[in-house]
ModelCIF file with pLDDT and N, C-alpha, C, O atoms, coordinates in Angstrom:
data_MODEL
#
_entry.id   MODEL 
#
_entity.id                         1 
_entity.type                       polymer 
_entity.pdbx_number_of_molecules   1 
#
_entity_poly.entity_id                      1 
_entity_poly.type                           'polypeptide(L)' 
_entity_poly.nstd_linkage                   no 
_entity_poly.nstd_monomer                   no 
_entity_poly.pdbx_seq_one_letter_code       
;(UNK)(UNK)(UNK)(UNK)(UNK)(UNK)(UNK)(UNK)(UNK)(UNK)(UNK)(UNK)(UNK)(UNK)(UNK)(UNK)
(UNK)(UNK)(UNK)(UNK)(UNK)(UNK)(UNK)(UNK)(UNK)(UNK)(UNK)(UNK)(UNK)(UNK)(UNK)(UNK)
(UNK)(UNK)(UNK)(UNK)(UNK)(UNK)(UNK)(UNK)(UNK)(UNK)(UNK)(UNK)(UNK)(UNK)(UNK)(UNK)
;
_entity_poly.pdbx_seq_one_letter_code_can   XXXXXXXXXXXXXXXXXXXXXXXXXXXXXXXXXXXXXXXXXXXXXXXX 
_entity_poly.pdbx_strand_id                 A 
#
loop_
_entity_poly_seq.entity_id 
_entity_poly_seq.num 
_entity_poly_seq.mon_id 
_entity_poly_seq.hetero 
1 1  UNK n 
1 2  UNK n 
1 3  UNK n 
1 4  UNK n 
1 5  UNK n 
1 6  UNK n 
1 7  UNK n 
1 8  UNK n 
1 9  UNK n 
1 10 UNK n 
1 11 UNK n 
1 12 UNK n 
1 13 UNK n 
1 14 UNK n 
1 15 UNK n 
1 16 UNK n 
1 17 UNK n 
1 18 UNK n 
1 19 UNK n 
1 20 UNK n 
1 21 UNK n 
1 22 UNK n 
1 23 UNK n 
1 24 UNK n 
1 25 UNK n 
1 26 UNK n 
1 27 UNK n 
1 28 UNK n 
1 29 UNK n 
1 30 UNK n 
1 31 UNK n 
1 32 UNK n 
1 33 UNK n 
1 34 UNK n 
1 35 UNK n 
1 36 UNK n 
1 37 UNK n 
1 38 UNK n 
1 39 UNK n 
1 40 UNK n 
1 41 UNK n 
1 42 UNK n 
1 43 UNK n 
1 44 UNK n 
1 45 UNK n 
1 46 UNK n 
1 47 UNK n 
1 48 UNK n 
#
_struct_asym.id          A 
_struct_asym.entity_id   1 
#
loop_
_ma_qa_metric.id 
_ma_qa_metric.mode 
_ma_qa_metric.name 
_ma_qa_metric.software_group_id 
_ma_qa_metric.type 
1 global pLDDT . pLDDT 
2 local  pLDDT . pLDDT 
#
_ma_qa_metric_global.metric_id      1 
_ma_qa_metric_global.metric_value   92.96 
_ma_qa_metric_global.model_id       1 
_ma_qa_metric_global.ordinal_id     1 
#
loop_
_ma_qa_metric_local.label_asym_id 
_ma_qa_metric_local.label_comp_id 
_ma_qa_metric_local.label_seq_id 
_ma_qa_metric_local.metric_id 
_ma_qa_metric_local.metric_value 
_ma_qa_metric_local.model_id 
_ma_qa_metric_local.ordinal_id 
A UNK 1  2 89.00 1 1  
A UNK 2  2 94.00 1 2  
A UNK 3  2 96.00 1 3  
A UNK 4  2 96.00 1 4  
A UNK 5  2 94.00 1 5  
A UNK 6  2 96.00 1 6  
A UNK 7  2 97.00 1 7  
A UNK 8  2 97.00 1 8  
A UNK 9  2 96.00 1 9  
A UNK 10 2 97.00 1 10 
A UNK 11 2 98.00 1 11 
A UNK 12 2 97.00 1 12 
A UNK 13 2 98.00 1 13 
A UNK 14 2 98.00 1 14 
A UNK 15 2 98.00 1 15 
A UNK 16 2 98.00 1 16 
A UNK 17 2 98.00 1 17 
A UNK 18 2 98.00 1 18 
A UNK 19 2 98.00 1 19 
A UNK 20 2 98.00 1 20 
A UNK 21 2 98.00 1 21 
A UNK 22 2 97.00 1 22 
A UNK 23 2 97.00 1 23 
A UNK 24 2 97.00 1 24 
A UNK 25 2 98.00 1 25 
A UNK 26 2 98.00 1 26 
A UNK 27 2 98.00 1 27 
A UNK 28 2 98.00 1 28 
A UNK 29 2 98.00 1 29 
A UNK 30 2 97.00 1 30 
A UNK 31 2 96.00 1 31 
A UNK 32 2 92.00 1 32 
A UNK 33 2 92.00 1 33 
A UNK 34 2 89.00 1 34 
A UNK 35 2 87.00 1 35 
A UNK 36 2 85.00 1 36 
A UNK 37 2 82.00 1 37 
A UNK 38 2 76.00 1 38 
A UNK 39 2 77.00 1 39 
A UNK 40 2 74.00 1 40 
A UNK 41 2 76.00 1 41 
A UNK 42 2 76.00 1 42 
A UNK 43 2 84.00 1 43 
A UNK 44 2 91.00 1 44 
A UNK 45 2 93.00 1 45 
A UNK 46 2 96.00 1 46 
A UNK 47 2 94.00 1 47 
A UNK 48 2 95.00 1 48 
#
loop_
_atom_site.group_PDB 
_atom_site.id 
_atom_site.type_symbol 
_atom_site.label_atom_id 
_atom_site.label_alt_id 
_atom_site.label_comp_id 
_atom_site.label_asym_id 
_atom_site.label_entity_id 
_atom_site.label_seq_id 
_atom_site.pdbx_PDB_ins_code 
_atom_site.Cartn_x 
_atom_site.Cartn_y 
_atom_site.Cartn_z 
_atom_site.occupancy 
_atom_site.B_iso_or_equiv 
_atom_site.pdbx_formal_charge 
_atom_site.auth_seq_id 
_atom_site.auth_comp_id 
_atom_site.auth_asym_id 
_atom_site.auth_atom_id 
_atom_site.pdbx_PDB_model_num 
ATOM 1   N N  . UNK A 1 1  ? 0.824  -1.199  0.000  1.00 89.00 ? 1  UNK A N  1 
ATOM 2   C CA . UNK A 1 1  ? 0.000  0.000   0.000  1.00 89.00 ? 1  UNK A CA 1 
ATOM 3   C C  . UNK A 1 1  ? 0.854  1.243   0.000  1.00 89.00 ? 1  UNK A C  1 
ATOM 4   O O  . UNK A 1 1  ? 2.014  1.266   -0.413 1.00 89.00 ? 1  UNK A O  1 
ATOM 5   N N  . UNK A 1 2  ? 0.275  2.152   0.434  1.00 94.00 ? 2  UNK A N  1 
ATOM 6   C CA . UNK A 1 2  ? 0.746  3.723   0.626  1.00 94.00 ? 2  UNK A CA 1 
ATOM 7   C C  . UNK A 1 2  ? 2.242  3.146   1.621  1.00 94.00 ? 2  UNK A C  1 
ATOM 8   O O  . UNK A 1 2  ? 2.393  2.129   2.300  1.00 94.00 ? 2  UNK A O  1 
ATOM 9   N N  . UNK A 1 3  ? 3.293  4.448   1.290  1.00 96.00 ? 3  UNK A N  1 
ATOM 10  C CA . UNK A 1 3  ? 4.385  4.294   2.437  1.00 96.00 ? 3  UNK A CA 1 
ATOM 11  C C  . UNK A 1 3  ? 4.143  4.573   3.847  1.00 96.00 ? 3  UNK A C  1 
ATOM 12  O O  . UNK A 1 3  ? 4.309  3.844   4.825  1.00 96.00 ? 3  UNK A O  1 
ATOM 13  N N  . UNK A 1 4  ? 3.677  5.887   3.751  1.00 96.00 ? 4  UNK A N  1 
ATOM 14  C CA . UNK A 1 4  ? 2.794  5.995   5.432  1.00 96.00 ? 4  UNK A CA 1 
ATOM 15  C C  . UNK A 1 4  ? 2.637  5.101   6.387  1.00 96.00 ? 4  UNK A C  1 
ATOM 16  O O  . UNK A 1 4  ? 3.043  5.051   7.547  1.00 96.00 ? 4  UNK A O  1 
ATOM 17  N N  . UNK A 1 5  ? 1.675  4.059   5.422  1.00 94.00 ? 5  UNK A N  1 
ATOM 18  C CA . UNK A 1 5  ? 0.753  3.230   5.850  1.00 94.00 ? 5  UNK A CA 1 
ATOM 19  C C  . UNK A 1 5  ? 2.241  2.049   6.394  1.00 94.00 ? 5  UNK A C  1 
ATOM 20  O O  . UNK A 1 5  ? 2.063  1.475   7.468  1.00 94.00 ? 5  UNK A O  1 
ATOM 21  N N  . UNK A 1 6  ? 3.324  1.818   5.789  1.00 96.00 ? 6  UNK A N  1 
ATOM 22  C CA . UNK A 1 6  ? 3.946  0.467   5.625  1.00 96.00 ? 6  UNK A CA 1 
ATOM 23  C C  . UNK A 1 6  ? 4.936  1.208   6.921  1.00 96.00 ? 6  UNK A C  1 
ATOM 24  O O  . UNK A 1 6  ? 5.591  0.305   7.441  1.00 96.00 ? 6  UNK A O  1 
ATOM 25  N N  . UNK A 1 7  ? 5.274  2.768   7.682  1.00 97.00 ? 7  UNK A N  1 
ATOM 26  C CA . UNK A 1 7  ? 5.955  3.352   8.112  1.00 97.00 ? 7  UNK A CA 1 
ATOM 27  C C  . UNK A 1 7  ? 5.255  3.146   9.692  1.00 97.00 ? 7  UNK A C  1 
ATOM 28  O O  . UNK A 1 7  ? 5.871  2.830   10.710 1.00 97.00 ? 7  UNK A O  1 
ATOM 29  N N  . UNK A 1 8  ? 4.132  3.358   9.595  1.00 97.00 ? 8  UNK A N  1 
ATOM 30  C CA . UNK A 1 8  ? 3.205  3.539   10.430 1.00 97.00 ? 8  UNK A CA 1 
ATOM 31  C C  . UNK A 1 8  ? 3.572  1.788   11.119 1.00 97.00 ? 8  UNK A C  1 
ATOM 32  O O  . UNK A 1 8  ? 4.296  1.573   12.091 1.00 97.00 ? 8  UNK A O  1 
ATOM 33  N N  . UNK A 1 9  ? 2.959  0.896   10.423 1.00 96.00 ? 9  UNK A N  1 
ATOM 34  C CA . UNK A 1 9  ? 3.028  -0.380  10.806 1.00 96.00 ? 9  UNK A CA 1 
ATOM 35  C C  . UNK A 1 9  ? 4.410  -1.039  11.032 1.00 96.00 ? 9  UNK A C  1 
ATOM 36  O O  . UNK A 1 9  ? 4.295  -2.134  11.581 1.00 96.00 ? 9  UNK A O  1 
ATOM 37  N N  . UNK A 1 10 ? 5.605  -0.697  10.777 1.00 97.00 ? 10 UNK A N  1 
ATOM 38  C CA . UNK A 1 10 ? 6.793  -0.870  11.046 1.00 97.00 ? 10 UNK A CA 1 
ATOM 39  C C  . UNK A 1 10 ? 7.043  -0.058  11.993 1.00 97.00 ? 10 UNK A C  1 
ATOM 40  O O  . UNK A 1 10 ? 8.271  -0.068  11.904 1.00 97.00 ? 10 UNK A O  1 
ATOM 41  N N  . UNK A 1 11 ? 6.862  0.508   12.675 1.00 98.00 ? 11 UNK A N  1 
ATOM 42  C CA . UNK A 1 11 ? 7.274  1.848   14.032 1.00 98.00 ? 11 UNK A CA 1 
ATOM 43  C C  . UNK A 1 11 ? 7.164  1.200   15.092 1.00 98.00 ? 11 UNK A C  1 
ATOM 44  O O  . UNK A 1 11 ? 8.016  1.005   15.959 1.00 98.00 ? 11 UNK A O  1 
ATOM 45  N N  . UNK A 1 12 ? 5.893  0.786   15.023 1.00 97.00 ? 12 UNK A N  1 
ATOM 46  C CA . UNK A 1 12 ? 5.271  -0.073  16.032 1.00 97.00 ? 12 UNK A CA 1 
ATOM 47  C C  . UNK A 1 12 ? 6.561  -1.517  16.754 1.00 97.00 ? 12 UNK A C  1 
ATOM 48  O O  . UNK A 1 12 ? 6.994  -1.759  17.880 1.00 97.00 ? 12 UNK A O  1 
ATOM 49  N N  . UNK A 1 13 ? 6.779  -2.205  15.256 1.00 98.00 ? 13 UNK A N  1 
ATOM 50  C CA . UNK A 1 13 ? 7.515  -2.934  15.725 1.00 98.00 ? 13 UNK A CA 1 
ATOM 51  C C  . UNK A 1 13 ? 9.102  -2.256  16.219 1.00 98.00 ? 13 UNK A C  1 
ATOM 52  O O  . UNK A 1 13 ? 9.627  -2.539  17.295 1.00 98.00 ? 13 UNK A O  1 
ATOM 53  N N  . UNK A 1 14 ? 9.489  -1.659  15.564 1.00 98.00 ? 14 UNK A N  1 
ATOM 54  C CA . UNK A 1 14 ? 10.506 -1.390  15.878 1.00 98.00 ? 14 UNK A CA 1 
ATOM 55  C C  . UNK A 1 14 ? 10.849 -0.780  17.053 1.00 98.00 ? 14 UNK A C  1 
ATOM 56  O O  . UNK A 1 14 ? 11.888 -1.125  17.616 1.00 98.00 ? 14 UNK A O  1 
ATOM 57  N N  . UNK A 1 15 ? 9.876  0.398   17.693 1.00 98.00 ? 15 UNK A N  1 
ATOM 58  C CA . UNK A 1 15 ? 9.915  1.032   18.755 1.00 98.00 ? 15 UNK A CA 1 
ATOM 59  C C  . UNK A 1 15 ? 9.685  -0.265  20.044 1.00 98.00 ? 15 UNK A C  1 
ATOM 60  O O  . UNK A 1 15 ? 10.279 -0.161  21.117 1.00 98.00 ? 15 UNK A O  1 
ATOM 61  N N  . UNK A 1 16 ? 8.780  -1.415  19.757 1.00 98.00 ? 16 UNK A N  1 
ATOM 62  C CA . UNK A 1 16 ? 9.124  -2.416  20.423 1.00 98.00 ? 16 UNK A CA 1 
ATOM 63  C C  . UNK A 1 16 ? 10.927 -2.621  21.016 1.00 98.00 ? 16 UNK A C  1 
ATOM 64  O O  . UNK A 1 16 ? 11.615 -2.603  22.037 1.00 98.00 ? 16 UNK A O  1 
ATOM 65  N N  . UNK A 1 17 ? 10.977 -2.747  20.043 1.00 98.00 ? 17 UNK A N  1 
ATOM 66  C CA . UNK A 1 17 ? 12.901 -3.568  19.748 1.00 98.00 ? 17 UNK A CA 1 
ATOM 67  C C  . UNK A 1 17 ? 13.508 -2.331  20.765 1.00 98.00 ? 17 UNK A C  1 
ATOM 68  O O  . UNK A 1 17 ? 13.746 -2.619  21.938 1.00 98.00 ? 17 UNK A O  1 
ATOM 69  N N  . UNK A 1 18 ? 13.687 -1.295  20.391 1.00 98.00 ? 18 UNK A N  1 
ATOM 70  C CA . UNK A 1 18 ? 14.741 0.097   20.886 1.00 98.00 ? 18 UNK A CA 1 
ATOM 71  C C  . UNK A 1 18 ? 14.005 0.501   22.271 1.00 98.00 ? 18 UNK A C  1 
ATOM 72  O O  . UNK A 1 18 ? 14.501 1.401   22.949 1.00 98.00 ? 18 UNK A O  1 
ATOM 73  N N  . UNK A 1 19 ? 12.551 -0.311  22.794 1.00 98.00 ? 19 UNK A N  1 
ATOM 74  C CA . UNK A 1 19 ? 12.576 -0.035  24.046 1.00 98.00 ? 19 UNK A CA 1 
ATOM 75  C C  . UNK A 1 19 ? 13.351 -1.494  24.824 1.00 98.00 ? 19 UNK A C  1 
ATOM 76  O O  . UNK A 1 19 ? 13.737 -1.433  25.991 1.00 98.00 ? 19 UNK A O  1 
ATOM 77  N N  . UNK A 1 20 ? 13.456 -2.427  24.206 1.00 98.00 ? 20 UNK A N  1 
ATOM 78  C CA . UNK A 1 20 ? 14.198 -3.236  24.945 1.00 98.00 ? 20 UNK A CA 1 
ATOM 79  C C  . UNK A 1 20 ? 15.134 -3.653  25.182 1.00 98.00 ? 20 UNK A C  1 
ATOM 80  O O  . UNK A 1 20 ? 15.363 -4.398  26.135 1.00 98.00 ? 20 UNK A O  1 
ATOM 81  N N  . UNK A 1 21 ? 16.362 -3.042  23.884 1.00 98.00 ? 21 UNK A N  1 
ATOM 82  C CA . UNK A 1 21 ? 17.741 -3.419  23.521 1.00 98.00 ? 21 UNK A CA 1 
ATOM 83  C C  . UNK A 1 21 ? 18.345 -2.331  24.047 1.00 98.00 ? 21 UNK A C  1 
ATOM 84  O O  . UNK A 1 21 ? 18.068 -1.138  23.922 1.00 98.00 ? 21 UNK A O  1 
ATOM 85  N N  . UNK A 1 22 ? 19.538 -3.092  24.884 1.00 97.00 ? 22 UNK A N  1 
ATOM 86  C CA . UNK A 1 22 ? 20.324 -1.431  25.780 1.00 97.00 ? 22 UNK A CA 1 
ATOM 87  C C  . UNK A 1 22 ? 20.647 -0.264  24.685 1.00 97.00 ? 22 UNK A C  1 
ATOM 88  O O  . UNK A 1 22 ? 20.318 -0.549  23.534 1.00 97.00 ? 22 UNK A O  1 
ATOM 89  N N  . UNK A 1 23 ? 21.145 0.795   24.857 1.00 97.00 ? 23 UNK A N  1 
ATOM 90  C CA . UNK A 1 23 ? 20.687 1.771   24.442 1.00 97.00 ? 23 UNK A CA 1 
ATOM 91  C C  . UNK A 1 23 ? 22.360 1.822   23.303 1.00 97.00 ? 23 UNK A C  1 
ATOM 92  O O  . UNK A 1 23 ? 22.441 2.552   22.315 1.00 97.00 ? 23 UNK A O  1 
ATOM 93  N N  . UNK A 1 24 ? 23.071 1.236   23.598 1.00 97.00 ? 24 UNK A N  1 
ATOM 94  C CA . UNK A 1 24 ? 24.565 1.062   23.044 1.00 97.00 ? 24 UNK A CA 1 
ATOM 95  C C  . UNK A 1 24 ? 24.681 -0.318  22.421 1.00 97.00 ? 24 UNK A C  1 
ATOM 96  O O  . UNK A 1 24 ? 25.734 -0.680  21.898 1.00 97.00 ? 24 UNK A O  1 
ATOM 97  N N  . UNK A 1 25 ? 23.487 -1.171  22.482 1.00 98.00 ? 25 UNK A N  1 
ATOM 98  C CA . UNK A 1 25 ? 23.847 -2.392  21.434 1.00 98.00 ? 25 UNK A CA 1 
ATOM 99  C C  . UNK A 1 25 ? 23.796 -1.828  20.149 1.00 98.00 ? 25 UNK A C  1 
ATOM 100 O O  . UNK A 1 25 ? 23.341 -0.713  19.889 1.00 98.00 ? 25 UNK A O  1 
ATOM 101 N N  . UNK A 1 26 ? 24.513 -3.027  18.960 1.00 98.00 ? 26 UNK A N  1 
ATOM 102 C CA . UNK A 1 26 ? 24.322 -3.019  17.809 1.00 98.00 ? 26 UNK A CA 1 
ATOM 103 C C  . UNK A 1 26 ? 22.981 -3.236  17.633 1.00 98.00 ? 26 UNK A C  1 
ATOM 104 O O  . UNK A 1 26 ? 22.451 -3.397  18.732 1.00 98.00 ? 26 UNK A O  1 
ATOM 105 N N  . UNK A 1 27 ? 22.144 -3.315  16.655 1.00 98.00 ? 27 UNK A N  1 
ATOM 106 C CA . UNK A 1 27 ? 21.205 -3.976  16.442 1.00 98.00 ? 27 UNK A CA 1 
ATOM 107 C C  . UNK A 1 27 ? 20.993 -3.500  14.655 1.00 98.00 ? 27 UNK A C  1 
ATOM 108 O O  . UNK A 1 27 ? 21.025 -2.383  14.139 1.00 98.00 ? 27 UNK A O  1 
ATOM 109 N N  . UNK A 1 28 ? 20.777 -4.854  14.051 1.00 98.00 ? 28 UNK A N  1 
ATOM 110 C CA . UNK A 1 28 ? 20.544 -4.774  12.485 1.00 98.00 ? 28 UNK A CA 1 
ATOM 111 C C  . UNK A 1 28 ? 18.669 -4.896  12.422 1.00 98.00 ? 28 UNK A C  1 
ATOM 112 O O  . UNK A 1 28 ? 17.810 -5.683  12.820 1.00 98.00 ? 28 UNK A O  1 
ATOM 113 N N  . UNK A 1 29 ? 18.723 -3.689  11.721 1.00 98.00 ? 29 UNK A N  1 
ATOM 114 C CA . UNK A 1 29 ? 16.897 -4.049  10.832 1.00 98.00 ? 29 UNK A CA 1 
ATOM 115 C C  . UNK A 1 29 ? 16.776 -4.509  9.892  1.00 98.00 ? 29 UNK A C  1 
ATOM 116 O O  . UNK A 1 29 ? 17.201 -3.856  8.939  1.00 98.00 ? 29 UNK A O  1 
ATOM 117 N N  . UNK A 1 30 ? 16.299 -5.531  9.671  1.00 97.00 ? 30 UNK A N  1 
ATOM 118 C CA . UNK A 1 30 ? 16.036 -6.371  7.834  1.00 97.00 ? 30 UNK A CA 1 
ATOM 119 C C  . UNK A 1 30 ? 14.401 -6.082  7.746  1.00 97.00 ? 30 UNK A C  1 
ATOM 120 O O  . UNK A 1 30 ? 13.497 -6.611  8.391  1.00 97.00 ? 30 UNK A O  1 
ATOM 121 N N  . UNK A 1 31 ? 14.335 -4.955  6.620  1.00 96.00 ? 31 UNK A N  1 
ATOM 122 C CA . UNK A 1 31 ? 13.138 -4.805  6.346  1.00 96.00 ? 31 UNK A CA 1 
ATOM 123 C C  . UNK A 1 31 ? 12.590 -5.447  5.146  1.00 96.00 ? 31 UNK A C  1 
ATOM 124 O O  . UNK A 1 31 ? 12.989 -5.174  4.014  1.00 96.00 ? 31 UNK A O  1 
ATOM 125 N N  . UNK A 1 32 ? 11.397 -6.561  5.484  1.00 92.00 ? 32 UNK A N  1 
ATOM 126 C CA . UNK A 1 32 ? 11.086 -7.600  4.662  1.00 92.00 ? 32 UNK A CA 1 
ATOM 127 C C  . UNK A 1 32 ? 9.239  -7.218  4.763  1.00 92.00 ? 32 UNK A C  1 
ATOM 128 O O  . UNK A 1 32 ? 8.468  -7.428  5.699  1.00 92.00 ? 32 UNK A O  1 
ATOM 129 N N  . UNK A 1 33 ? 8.948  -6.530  3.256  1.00 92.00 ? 33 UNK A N  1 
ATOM 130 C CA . UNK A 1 33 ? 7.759  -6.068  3.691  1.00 92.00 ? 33 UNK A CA 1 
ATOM 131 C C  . UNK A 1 33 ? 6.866  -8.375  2.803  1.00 92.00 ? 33 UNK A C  1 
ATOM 132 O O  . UNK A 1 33 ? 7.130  -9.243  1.972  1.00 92.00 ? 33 UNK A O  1 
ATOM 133 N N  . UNK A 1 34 ? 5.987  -8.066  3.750  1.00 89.00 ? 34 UNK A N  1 
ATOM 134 C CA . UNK A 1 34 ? 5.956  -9.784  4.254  1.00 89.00 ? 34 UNK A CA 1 
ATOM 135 C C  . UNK A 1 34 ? 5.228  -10.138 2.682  1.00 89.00 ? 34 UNK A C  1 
ATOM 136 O O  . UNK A 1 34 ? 5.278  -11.231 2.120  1.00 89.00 ? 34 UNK A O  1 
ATOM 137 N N  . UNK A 1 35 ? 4.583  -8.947  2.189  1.00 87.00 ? 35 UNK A N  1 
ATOM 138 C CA . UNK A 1 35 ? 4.154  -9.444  1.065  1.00 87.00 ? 35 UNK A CA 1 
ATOM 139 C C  . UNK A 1 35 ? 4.802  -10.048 -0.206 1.00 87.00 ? 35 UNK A C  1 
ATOM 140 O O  . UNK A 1 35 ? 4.424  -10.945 -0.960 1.00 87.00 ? 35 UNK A O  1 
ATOM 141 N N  . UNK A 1 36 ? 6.227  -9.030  -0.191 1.00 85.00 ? 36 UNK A N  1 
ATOM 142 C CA . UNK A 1 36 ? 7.203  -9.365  -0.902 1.00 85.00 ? 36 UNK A CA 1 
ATOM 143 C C  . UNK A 1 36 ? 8.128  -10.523 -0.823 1.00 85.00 ? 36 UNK A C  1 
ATOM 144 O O  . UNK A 1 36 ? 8.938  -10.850 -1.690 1.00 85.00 ? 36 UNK A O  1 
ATOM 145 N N  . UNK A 1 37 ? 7.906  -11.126 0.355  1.00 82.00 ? 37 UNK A N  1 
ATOM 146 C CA . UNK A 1 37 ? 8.993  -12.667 0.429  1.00 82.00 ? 37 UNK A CA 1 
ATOM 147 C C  . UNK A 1 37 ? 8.514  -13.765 0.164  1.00 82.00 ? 37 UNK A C  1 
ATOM 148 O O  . UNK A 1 37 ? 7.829  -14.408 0.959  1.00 82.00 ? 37 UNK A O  1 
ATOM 149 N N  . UNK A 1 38 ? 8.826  -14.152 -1.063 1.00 76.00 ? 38 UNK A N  1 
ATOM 150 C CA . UNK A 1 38 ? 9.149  -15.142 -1.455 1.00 76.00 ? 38 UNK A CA 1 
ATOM 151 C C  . UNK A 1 38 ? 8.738  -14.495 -3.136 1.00 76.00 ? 38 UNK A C  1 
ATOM 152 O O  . UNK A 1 38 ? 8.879  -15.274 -4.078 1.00 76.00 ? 38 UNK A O  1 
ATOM 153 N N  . UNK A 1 39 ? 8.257  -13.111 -3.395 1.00 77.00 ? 39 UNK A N  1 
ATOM 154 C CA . UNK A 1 39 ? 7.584  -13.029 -4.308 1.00 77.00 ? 39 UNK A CA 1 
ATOM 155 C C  . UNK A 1 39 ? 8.609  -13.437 -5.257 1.00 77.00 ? 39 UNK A C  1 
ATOM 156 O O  . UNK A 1 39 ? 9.569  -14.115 -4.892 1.00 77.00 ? 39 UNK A O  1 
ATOM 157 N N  . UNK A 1 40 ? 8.418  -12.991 -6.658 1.00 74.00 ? 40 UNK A N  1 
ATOM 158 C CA . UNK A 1 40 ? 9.090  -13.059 -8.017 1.00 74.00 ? 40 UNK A CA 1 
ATOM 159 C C  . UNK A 1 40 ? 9.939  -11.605 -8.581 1.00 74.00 ? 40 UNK A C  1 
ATOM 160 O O  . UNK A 1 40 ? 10.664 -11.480 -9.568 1.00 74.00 ? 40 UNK A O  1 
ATOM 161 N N  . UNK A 1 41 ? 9.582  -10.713 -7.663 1.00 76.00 ? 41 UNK A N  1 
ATOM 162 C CA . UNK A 1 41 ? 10.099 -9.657  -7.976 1.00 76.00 ? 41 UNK A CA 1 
ATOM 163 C C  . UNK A 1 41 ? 9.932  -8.347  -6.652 1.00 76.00 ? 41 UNK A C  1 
ATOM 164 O O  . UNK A 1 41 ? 8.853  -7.790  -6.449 1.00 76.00 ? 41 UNK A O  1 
ATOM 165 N N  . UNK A 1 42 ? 10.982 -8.080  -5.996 1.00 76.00 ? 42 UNK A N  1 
ATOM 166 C CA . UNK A 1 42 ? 11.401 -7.379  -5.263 1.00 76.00 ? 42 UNK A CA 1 
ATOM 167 C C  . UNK A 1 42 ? 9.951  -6.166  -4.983 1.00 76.00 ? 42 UNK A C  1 
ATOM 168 O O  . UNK A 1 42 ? 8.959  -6.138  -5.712 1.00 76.00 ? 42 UNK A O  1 
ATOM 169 N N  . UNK A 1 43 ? 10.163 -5.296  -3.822 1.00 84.00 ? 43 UNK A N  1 
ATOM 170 C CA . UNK A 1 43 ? 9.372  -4.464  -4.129 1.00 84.00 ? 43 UNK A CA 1 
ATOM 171 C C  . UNK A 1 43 ? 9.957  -3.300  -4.438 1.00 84.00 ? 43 UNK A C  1 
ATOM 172 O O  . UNK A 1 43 ? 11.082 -3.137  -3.966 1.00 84.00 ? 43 UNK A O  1 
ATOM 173 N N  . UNK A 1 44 ? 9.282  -2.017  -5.431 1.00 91.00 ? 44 UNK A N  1 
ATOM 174 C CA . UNK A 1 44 ? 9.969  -0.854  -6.336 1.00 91.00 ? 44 UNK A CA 1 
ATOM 175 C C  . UNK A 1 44 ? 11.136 -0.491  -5.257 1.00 91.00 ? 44 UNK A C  1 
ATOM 176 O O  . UNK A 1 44 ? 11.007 -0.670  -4.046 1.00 91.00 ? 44 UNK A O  1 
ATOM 177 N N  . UNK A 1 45 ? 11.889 -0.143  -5.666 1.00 93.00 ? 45 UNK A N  1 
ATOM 178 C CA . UNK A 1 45 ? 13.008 0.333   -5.508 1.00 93.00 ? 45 UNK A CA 1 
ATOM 179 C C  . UNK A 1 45 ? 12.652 1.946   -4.855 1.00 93.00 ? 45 UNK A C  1 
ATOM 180 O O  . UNK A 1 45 ? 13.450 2.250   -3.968 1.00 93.00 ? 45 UNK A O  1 
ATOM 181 N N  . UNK A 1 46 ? 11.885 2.720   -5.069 1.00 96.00 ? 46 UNK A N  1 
ATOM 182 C CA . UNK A 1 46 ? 11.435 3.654   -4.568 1.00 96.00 ? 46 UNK A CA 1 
ATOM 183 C C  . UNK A 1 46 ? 10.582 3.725   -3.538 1.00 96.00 ? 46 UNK A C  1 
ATOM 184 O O  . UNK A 1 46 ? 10.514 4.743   -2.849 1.00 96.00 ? 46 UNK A O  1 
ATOM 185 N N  . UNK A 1 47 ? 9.873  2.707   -3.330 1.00 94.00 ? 47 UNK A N  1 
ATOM 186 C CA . UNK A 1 47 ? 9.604  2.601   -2.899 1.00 94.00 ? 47 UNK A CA 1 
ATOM 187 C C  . UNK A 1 47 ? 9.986  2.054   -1.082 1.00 94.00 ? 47 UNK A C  1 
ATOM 188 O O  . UNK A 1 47 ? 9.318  2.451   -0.127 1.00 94.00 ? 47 UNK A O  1 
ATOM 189 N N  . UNK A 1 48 ? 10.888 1.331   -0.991 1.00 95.00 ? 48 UNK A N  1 
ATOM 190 C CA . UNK A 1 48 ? 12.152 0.626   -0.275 1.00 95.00 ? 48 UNK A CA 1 
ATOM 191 C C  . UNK A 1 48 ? 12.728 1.923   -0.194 1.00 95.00 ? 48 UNK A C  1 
ATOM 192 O O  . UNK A 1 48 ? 13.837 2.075   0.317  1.00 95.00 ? 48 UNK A O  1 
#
């Protein structure tokens, strides 16, 4: 859908993560929008 919309619903999780990981860990984000995995073709590039 809209980016907003995909920003909005990723915050959520993430602000999860950065309230629980000390404040000086590493931590990697792999953003895998769920519709796109396994698809046949990536999602737009501009979109990403």
């Amino acid at each position: 859908g809209e980016v907003s919309v995909a920003v909005d619903e990723c915050r959520v999780q993430v602000e999860f993560v950065m309230a629980a990981v000390s404040d000086g860990a590493e931590v990697i984000l792999a953003y895998e929008p769920v519709w796109a995995i396994g698809a046949a073709q990536p999602a737009a590039a501009e979109y990403v």
